[in-house]
N, C-alpha and C. Protein backbone atom coordinates (compact mmCIF):
# COMPACT_ATOMS: atom_id res chain seq x y z
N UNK A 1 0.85 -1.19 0.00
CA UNK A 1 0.00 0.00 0.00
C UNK A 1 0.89 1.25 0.00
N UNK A 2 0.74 1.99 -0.48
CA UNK A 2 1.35 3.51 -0.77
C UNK A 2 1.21 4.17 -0.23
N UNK A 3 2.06 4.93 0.69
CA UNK A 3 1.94 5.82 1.77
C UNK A 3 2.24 7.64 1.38
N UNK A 4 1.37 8.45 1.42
CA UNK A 4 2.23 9.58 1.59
C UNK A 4 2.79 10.27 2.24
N UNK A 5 4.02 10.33 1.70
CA UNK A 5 5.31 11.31 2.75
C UNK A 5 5.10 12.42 3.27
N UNK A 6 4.55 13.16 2.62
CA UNK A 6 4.69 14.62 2.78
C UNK A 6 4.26 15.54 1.56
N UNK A 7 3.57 16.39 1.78
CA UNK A 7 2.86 17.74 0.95
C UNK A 7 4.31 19.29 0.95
N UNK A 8 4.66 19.08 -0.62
CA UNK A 8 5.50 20.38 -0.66
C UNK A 8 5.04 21.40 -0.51
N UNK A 9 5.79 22.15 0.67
CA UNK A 9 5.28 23.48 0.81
C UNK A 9 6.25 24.98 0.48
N UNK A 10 7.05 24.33 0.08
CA UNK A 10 8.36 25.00 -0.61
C UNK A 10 9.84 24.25 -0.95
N UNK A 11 10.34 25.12 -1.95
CA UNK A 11 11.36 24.62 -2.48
C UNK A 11 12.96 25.29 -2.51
N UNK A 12 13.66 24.54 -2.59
CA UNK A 12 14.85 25.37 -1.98
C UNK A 12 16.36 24.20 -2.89
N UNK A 13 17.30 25.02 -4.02
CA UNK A 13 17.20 24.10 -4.89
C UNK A 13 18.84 24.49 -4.02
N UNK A 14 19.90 23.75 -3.83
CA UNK A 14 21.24 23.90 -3.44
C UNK A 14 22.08 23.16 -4.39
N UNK A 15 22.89 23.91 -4.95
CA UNK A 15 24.14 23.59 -6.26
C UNK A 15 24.72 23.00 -5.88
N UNK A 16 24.39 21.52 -7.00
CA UNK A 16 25.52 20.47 -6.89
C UNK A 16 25.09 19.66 -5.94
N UNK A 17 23.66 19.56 -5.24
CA UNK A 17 23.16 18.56 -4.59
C UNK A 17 21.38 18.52 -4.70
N UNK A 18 21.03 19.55 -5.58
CA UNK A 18 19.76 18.83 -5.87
C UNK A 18 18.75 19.86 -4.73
N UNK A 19 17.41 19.35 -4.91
CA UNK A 19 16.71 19.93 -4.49
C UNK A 19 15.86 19.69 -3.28
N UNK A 20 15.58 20.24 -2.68
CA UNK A 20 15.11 19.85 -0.86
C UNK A 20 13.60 20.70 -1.11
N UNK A 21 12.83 19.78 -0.56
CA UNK A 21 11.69 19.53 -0.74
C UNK A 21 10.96 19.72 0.44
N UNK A 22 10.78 20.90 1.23
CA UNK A 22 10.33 21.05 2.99
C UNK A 22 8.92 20.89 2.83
N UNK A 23 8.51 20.06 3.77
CA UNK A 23 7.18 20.20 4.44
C UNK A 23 6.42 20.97 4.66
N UNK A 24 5.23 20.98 4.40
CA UNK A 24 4.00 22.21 4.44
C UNK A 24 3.76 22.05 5.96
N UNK A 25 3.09 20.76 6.38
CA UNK A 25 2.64 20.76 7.90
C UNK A 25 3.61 19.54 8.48
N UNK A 26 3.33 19.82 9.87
CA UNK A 26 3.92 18.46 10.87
C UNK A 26 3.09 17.24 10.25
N UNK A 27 3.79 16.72 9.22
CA UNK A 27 2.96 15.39 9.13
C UNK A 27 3.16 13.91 9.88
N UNK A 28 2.64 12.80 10.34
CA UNK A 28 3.01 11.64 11.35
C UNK A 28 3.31 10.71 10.16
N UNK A 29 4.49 10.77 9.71
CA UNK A 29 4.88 9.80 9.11
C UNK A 29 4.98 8.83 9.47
N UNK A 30 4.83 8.02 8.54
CA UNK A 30 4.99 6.11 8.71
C UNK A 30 6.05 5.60 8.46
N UNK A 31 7.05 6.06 7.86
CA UNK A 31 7.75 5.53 7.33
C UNK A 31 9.14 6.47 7.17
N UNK A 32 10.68 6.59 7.19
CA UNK A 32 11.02 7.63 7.32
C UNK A 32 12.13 7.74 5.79
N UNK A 33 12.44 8.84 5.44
CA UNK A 33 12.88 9.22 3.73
C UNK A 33 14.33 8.10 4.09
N UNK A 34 14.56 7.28 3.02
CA UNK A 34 15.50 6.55 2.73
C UNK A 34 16.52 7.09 1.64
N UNK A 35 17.96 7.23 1.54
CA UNK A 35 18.43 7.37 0.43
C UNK A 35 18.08 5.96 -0.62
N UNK A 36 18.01 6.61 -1.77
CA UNK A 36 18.06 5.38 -2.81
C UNK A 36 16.48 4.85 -2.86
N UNK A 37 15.55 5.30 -2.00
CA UNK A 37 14.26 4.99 -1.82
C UNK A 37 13.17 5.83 -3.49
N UNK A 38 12.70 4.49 -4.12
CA UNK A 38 11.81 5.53 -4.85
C UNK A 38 10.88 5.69 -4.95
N UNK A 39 10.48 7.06 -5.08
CA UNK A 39 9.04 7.69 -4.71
C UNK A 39 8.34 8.16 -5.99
N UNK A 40 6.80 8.09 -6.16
CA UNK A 40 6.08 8.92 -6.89
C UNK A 40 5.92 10.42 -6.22
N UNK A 41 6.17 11.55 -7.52
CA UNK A 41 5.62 12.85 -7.10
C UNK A 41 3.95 12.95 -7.85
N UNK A 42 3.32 13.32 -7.26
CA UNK A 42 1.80 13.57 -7.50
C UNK A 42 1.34 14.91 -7.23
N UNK A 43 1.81 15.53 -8.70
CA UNK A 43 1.99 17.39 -8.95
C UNK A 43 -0.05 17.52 -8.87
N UNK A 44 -0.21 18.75 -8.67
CA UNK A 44 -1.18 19.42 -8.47
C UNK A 44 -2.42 19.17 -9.50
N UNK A 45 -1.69 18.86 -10.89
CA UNK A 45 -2.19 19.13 -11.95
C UNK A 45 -2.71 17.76 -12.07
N UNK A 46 -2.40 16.95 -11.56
CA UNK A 46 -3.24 15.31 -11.80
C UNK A 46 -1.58 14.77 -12.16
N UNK A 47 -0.37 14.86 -12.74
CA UNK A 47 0.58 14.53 -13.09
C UNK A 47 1.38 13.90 -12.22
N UNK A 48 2.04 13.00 -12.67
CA UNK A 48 2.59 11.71 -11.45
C UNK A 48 4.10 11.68 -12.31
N UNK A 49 5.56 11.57 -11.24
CA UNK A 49 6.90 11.82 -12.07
C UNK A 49 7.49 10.58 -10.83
N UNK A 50 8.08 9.84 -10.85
CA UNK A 50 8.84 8.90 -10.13
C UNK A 50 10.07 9.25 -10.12
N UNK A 51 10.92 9.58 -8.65
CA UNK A 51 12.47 9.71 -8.89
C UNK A 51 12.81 9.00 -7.77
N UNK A 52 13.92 9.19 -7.39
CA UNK A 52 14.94 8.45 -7.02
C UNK A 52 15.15 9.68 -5.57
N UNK A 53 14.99 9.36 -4.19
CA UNK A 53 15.94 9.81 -3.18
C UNK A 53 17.17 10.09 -3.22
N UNK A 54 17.93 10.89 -2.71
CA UNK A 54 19.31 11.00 -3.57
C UNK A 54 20.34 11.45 -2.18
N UNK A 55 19.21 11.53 -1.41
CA UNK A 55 20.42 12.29 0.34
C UNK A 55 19.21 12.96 0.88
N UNK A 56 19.45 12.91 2.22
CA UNK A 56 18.76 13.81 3.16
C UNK A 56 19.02 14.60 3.98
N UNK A 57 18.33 16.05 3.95
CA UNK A 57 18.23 17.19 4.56
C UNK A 57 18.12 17.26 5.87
N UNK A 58 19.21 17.47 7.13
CA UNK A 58 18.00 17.83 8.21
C UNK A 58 17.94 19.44 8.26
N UNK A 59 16.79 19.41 8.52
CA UNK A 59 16.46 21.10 8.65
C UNK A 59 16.15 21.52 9.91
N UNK A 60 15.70 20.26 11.01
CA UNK A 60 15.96 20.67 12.30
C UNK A 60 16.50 19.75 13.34
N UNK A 61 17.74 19.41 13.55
CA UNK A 61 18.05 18.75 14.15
C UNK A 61 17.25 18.59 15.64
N UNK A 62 17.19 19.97 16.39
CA UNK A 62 16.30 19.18 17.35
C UNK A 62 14.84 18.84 17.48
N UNK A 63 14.46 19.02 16.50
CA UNK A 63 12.89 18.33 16.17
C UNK A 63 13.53 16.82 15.05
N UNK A 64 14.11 16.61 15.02
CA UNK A 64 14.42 15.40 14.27
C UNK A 64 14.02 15.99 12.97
N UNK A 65 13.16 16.73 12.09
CA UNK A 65 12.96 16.91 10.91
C UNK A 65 14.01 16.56 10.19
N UNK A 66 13.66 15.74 8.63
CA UNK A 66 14.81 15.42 7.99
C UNK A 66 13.54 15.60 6.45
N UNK A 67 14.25 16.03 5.20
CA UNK A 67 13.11 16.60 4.13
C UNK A 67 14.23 15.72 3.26
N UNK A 68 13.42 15.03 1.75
CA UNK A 68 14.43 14.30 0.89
C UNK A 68 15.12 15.62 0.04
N UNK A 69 16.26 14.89 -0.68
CA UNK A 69 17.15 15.60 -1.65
C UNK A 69 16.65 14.85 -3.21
N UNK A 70 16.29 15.55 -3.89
CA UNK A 70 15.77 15.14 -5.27
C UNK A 70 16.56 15.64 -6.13
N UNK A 71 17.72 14.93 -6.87
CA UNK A 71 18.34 15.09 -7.58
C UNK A 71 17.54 15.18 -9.35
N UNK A 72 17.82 15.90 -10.64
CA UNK A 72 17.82 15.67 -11.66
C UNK A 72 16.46 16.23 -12.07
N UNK A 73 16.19 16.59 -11.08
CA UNK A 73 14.35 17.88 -11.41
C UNK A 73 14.67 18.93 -11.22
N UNK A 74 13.99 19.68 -11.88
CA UNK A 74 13.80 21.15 -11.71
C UNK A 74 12.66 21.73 -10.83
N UNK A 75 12.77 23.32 -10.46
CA UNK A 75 11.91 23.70 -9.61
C UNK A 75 10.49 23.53 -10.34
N UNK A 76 10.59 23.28 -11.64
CA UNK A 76 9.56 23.50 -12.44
C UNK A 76 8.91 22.28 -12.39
N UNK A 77 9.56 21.17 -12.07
CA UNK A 77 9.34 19.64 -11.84
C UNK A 77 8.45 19.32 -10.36
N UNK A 78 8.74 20.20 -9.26
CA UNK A 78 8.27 19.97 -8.25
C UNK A 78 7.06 21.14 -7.71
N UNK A 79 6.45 21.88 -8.28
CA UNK A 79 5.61 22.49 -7.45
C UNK A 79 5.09 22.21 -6.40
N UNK A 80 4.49 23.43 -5.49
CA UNK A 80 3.89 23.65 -4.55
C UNK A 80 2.92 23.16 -4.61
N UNK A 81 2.57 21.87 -3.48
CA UNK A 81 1.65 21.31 -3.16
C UNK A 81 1.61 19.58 -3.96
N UNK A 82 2.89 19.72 -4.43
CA UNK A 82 3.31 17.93 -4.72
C UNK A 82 3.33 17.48 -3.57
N UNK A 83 2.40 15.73 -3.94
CA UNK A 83 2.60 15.06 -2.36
C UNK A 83 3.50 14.02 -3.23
N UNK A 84 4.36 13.19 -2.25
CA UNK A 84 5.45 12.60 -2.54
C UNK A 84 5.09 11.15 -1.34
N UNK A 85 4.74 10.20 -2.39
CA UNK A 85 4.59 8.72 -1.87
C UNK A 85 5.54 7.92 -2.55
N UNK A 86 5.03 7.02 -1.43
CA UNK A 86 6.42 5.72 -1.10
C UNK A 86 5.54 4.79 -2.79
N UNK A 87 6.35 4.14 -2.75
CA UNK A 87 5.50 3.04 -4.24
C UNK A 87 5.30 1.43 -3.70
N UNK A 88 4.31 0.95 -4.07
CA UNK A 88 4.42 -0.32 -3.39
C UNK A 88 5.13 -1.32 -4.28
């Protein structure tokens, strides 16, 4: 069964490692971002893009927050309000 990760709520692209993908809300994940893990993106528009995990972000170490690194997309690839699930 297919879980979703997380709803993009902004984007933040860093040279030479791809793009970090932060969280809109505190979501209770099930499951936690894997490198090498691959996910469907499920853009706004009805459009579905599958990539590849590539490294992970923490953005707050003391809340544990950790957001994936999406290598080989563009900002134009990920809009605001892509949810990003696991694939079964």
């Amino acid at each position: 069964m297919a879980i979703c990760l997380m709803k993009v709520s902004e984007i933040f692209e860093i040279k030479g490692r791809g793009l970090v993908a932060c969280l809109g809300v505190s979501w209770d994940l099930q499951e936690e971002f894997q490198i090498g893990q691959t996910v469907e993106l499920r853009r706004p528009d009805g459009s579905r893009l599958t990539t590849e995990i590539q490294g992970i972000e923490h953005i707050s170490p003391n809340m544990h927050r950790v957001t994936p690194l999406l290598f080989h997309l563009s900002k134009r690839d990920l809009p605001i309000g892509t949810e990003v699930w696991t694939i079964d």
